[in-house]
Protein backbone atom coordinates (compact mmCIF):
# COMPACT_ATOMS: atom_id res chain seq x y z
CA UNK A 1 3.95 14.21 -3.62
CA UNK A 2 4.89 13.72 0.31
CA UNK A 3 4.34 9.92 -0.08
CA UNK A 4 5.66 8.75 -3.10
CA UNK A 5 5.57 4.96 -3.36
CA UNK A 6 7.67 2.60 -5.78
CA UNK A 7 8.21 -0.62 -6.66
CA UNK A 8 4.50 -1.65 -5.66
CA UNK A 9 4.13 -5.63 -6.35
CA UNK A 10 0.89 -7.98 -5.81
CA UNK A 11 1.68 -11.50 -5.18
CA UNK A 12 -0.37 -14.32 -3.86
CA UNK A 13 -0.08 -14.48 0.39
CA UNK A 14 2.18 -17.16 1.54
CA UNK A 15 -0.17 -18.58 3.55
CA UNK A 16 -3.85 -18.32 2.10
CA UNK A 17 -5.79 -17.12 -1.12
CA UNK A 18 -5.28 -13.59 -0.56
CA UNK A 19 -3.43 -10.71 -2.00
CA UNK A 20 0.12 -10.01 -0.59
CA UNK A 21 1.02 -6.30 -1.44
CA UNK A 22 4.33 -5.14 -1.05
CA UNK A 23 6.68 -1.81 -2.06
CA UNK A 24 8.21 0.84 -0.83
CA UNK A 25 7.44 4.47 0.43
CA UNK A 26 9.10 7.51 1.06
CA UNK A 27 8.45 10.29 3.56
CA UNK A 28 8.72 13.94 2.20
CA UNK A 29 5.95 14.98 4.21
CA UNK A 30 8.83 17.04 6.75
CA UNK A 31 7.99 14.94 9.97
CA UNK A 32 8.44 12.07 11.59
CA UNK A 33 5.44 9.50 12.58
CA UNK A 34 5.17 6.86 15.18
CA UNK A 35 2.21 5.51 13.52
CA UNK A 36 0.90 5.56 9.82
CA UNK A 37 -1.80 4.43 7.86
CA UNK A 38 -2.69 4.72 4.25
CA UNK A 39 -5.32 3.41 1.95
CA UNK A 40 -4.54 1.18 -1.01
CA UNK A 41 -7.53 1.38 -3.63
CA UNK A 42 -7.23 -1.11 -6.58
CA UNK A 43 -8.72 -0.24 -9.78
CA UNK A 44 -9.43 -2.33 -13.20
CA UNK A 45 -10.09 0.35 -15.87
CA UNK A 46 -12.40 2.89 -13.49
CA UNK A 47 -13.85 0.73 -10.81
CA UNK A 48 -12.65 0.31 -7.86
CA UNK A 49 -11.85 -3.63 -7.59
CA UNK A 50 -11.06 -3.25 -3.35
CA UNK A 51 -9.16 -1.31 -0.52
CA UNK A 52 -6.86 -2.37 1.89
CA UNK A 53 -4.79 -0.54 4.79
CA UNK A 54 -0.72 -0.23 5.04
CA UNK A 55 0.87 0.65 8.18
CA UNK A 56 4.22 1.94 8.94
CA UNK A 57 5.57 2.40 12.29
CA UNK A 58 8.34 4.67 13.51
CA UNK A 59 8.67 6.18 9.84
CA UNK A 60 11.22 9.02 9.93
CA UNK A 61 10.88 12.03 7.54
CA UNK A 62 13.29 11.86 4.34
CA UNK A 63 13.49 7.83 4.86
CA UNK A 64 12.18 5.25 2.73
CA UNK A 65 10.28 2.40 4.25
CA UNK A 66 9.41 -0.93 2.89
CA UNK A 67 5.90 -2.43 3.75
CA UNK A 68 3.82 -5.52 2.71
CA UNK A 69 0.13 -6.07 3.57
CA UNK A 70 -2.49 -8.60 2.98
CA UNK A 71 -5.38 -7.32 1.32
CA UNK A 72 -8.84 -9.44 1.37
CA UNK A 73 -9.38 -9.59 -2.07
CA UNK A 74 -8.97 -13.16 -3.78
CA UNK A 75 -5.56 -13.47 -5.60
CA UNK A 76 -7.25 -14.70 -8.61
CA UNK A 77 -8.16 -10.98 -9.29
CA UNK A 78 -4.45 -9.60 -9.45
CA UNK A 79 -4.52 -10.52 -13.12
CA UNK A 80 -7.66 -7.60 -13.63
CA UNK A 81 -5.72 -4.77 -11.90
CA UNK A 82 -5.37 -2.44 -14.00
CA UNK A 83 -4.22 0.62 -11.83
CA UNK A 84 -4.03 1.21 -8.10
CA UNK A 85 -3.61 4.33 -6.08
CA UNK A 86 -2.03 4.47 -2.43
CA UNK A 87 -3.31 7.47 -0.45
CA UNK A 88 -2.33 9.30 3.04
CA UNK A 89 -4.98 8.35 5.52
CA UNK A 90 -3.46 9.59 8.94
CA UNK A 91 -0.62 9.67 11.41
CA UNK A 92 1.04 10.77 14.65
């Protein structure tokens, strides 16, 4: 895997009704990115639930990154998650 991502937590946002994703993720793609973006897909049992995007900036190769994003999805629905996939979606 070039991405591999760990610790992944869903919490309710600070500030609103929302879902607050955070976790970490490591580069083994081999290169560096100013910019990157990947797609978080939420599943309970096999339907997708919602997306959301991460971004990283200035994310090294061989370094681990931390990241948090708000999805828009309803925090009430954290509780039906039953799997979740985070996915490459570009960079440069």
């Amino acid at each position: 895997m070039r991405f591999p991502y760990f610790n992944v937590e869903f919490k309710k946002n600070y500030s609103s009704d929302l879902i607050l994703v955070s976790g970490e993720i490591r580069n083994y793609s081999g290169k560096g990115y100013n910019t990157v973006a990947y797609k978080i897909i939420l599943y309970r049992k096999s339907k997708i639930i919602g997306t959301g995007i991460i971004k990283l900036y200035d994310f090294k190769a061989h370094f681990t990154r931390t990241f948090e994003a708000v999805l828009d999805i309803n925090y009430k629905m954290i509780p039906k998650i039953t799997g979740f996939d985070i996915v490459f979606e570009s960079g440069y």
